[in-house]
N, C-alpha and C. Protein backbone atom coordinates (compact mmCIF):
# COMPACT_ATOMS: atom_id res chain seq x y z
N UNK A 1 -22.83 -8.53 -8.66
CA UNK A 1 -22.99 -7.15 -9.09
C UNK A 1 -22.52 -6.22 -7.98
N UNK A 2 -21.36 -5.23 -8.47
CA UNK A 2 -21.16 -4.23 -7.60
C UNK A 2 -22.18 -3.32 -7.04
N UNK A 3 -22.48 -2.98 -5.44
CA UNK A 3 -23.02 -2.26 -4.75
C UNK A 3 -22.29 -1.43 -3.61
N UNK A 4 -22.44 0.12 -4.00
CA UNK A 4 -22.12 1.02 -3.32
C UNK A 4 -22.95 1.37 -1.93
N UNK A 5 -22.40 1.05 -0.89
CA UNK A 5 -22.97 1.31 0.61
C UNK A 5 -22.90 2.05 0.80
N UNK A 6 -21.82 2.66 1.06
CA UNK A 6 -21.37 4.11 1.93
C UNK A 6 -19.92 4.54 1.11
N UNK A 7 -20.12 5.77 0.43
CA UNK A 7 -18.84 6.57 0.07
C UNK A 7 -18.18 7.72 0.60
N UNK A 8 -17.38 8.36 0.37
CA UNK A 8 -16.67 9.83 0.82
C UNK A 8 -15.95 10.15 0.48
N UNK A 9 -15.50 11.71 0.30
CA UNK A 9 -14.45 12.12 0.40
C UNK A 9 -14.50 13.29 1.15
N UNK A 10 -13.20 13.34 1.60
CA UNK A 10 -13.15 14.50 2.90
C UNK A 10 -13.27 16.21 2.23
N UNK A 11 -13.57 16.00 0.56
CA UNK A 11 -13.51 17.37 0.28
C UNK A 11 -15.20 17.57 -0.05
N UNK A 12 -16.16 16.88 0.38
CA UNK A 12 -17.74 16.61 0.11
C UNK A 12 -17.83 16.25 -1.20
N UNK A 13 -17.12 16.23 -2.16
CA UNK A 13 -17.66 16.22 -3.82
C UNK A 13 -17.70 14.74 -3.71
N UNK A 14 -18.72 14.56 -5.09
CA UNK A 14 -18.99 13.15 -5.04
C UNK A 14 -17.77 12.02 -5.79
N UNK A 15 -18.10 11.13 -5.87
CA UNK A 15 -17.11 9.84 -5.91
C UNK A 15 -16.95 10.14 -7.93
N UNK A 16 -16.20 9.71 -8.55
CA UNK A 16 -16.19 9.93 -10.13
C UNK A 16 -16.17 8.20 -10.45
N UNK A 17 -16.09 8.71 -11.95
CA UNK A 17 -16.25 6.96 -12.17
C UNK A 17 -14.66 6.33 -11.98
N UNK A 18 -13.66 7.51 -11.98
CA UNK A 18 -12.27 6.97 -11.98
C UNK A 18 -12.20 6.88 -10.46
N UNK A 19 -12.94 7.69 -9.65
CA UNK A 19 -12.78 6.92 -8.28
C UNK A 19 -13.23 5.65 -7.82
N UNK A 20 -14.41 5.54 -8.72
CA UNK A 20 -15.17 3.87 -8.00
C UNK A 20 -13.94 2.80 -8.95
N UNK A 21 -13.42 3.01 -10.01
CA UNK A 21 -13.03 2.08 -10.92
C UNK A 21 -11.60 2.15 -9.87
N UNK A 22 -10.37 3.13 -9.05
CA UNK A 22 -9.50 2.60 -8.72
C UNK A 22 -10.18 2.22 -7.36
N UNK A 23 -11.13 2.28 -6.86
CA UNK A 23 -11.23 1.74 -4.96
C UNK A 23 -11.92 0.34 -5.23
N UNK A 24 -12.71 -0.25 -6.60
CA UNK A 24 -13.46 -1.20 -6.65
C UNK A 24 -12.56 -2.46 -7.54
N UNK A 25 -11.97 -1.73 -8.58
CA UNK A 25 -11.55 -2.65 -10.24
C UNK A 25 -10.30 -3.02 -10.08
N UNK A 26 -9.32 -1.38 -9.57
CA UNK A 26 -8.18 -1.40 -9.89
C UNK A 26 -7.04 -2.38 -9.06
N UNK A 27 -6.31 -3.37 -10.66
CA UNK A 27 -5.65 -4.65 -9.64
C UNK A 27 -3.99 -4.21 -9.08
N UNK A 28 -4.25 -2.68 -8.80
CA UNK A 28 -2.14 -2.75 -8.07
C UNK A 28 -3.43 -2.73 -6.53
N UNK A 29 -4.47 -2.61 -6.14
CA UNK A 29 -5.20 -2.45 -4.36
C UNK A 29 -4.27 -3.40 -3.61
N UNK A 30 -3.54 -2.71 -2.70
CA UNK A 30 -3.07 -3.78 -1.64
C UNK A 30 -4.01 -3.72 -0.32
N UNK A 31 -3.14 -5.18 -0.01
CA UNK A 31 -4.35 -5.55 1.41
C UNK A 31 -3.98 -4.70 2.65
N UNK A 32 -5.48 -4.07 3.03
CA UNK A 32 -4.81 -3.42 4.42
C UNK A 32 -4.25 -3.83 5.26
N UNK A 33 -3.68 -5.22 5.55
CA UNK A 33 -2.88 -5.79 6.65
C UNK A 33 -1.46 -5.06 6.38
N UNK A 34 -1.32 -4.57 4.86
CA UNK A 34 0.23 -4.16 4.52
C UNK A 34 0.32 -2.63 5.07
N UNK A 35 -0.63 -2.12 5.64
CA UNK A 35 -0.80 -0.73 6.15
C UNK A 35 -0.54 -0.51 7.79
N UNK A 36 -0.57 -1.72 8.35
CA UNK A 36 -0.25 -1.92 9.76
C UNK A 36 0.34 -0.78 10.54
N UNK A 37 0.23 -0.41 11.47
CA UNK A 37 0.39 0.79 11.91
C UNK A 37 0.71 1.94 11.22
N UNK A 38 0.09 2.24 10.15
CA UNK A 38 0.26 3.43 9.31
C UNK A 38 -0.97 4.57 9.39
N UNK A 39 -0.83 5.53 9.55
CA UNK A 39 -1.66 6.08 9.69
C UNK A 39 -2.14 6.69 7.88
N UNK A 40 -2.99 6.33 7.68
CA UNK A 40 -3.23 6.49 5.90
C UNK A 40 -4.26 8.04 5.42
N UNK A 41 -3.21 8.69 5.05
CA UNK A 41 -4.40 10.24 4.54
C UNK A 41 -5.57 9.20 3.42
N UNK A 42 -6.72 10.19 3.49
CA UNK A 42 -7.81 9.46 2.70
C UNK A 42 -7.74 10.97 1.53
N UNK A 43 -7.92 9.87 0.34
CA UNK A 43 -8.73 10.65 -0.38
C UNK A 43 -9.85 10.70 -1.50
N UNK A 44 -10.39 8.78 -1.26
CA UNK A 44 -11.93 9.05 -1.60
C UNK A 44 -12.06 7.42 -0.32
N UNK A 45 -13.10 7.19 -0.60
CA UNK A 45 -13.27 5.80 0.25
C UNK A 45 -14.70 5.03 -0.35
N UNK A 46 -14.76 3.66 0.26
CA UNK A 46 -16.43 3.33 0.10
C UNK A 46 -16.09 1.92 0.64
N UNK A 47 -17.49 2.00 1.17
CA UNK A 47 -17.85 0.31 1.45
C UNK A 47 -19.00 0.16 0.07
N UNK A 48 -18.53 -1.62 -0.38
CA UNK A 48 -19.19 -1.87 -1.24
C UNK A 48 -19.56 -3.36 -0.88
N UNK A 49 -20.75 -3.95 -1.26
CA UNK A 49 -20.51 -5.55 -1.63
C UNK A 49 -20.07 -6.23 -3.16
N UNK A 50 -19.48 -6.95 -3.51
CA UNK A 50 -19.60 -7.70 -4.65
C UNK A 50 -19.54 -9.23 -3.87
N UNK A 51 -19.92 -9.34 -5.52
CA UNK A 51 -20.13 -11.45 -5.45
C UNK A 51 -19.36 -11.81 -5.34
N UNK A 52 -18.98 -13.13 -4.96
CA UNK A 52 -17.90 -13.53 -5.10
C UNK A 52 -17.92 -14.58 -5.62
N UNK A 53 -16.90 -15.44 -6.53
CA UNK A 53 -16.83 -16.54 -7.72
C UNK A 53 -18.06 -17.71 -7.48
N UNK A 54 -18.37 -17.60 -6.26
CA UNK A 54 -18.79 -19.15 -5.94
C UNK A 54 -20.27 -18.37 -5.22
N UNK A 55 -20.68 -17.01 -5.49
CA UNK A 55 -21.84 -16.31 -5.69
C UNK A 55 -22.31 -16.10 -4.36
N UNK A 56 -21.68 -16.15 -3.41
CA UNK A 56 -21.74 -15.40 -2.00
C UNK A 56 -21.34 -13.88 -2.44
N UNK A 57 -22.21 -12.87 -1.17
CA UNK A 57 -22.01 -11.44 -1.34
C UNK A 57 -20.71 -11.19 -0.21
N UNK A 58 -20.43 -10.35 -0.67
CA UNK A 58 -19.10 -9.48 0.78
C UNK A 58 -19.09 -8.36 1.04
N UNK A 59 -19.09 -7.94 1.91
CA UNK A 59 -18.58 -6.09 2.09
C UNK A 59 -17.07 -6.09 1.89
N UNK A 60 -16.70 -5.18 1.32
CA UNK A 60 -15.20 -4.70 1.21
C UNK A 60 -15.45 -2.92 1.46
N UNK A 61 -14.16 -2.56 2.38
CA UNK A 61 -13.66 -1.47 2.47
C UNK A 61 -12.30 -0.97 1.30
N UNK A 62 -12.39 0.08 0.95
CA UNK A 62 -11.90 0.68 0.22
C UNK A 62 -11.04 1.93 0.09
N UNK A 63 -9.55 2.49 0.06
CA UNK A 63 -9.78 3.69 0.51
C UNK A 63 -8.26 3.95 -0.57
N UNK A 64 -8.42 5.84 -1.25
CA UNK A 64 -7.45 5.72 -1.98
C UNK A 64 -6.72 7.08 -1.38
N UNK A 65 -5.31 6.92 -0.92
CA UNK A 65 -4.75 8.20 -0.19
C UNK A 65 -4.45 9.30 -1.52
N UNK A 66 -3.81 10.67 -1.27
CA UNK A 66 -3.54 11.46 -2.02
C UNK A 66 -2.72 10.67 -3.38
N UNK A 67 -1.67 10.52 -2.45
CA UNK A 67 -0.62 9.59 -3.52
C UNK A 67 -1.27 8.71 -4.49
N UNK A 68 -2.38 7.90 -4.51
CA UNK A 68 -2.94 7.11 -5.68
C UNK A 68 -2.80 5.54 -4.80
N UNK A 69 -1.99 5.69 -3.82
CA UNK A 69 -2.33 3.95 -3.62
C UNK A 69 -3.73 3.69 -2.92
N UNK A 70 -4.07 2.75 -3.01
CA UNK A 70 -5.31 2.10 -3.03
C UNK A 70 -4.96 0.99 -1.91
N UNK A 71 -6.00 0.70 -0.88
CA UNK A 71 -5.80 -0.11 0.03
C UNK A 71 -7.26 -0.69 0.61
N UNK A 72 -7.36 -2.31 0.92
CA UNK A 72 -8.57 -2.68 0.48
C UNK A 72 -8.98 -3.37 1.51
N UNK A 73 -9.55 -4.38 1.92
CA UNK A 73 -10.18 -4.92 2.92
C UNK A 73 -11.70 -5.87 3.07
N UNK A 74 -11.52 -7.02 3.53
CA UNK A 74 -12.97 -7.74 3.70
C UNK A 74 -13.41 -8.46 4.84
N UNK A 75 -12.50 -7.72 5.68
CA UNK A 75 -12.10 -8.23 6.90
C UNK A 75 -13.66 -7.50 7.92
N UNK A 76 -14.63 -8.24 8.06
CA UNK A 76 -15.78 -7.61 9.25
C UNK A 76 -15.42 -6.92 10.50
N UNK A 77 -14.39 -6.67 11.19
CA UNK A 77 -13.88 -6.38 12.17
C UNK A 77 -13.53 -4.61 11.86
N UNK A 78 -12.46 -4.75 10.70
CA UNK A 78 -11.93 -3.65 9.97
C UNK A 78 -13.41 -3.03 9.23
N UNK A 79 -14.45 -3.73 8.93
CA UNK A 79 -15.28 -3.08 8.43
C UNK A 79 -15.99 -2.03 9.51
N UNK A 80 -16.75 -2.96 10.37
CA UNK A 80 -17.29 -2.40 11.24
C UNK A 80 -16.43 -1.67 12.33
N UNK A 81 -15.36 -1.35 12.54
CA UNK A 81 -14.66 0.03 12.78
C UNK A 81 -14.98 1.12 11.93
N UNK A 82 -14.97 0.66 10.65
CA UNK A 82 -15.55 2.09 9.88
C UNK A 82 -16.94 2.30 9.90
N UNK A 83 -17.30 1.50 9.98
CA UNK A 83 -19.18 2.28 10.46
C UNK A 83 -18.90 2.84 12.02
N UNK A 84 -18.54 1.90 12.87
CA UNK A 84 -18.68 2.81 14.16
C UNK A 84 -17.71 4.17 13.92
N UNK A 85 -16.81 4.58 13.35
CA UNK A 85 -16.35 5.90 12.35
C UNK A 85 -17.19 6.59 12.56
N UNK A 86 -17.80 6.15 11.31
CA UNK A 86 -19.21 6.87 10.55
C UNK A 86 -20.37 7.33 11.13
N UNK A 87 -20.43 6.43 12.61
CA UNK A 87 -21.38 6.63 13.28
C UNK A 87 -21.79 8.30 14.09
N UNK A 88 -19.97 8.25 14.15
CA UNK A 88 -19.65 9.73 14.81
C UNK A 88 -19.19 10.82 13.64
N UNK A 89 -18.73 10.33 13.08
CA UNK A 89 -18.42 11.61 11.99
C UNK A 89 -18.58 11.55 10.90
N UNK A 90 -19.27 12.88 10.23
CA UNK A 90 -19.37 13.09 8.73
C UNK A 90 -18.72 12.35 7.61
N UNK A 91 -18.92 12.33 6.94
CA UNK A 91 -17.43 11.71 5.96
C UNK A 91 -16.55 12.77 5.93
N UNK A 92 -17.28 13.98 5.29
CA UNK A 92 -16.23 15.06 5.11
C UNK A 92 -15.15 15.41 6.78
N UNK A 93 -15.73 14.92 7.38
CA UNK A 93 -14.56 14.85 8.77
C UNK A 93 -13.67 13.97 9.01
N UNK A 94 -13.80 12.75 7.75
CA UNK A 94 -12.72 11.84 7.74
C UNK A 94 -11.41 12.17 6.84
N UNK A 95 -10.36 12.68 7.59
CA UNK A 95 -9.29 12.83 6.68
C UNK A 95 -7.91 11.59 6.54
N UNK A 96 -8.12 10.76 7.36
CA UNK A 96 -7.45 9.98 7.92
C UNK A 96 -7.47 8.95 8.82
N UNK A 97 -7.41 7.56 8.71
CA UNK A 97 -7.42 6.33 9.70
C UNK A 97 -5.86 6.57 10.09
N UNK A 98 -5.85 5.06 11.22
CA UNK A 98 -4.63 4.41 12.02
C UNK A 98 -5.16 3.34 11.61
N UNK A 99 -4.52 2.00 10.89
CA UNK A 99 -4.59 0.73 10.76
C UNK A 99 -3.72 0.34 12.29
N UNK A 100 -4.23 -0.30 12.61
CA UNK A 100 -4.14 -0.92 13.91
C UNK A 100 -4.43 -2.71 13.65
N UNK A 101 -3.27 -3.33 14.50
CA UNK A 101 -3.55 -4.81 14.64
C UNK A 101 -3.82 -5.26 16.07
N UNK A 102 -4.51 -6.55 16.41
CA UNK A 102 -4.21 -6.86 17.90
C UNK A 102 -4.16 -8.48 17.58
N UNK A 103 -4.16 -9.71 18.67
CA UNK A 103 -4.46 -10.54 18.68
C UNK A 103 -5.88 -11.02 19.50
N UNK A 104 -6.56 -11.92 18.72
CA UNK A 104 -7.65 -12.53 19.70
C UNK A 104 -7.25 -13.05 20.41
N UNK A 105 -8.43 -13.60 20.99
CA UNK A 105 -8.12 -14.84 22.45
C UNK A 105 -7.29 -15.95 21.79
N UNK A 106 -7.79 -16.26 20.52
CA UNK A 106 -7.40 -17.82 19.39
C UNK A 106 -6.03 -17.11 19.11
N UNK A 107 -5.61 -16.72 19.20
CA UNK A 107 -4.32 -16.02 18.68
C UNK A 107 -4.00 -15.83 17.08
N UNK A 108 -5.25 -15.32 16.57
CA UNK A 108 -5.49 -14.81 15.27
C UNK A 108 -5.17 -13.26 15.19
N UNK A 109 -4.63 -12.94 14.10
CA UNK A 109 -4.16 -11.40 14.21
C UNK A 109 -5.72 -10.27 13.43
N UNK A 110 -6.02 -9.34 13.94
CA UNK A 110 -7.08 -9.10 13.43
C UNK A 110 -6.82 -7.64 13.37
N UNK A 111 -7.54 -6.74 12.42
CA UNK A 111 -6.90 -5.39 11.78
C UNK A 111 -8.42 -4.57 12.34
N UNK A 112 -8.06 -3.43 13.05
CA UNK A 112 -9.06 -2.55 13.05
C UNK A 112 -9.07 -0.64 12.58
N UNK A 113 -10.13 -0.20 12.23
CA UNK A 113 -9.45 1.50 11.89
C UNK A 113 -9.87 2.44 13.30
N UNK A 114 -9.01 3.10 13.24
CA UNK A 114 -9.21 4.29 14.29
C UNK A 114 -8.93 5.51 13.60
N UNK A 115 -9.98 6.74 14.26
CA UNK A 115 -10.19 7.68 13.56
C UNK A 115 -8.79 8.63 13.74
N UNK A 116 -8.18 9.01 12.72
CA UNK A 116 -7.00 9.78 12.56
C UNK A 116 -6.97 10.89 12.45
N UNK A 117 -8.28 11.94 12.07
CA UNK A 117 -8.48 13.28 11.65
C UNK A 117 -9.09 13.55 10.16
């Protein structure tokens, strides 16, 4: 069952059902790894959990720019960049991430957000 954590949009109004249905349902969402150094305007967002087939829960990040694309995430690393975000700013002060990559020590590539404006 879908659960809404944390939502936003940078204009304060609340989330609609056509916003939760393209940041949660909608199947064109690409993976934020395809956003790699892009800096992405926001224009709604949310962390949510759903189940997953084999009935484990997940957090997923969510975020849909002006343009309508949709860009998604379940990556804990990329998550918790957006709470430490959140930690410092409003939602309505989020207008924008930097998708950012680095490598670990294991030489795994791993995606984090930085605050863009």
């Amino acid at each position: 069952m879908l659960n809404i954590i944390k939502s936003g949009k940078p204009d304060g109004t609340e989330l609609t059902k056509q916003d939760l249905y393209y940041l949660t349902k909608a199947p064109n969402s690409q993976k934020m790894s395809f956003a790699d150094g892009s800096k992405l305007e926001i224009y709604a967002w949310c962390i949510y959990s759903d189940k997953t087939e084999d009935g484990d829960e997940r957090e997923i990040f969510a975020l849909r720019t002006p343009e309508g694309e949709v860009f998604a995430t379940n990556s804990p690393t990329f998550i918790r960049s957006m709470y430490d975000i959140l930690d410092v700013f409003d939602p309505t002060e989020i207008h924008a991430i930097l998708v950012c990559s680095a490598q670990s020590k294991a030489g795994r590539t791993f995606y984090t957000a930085v605050y863009a404006g």
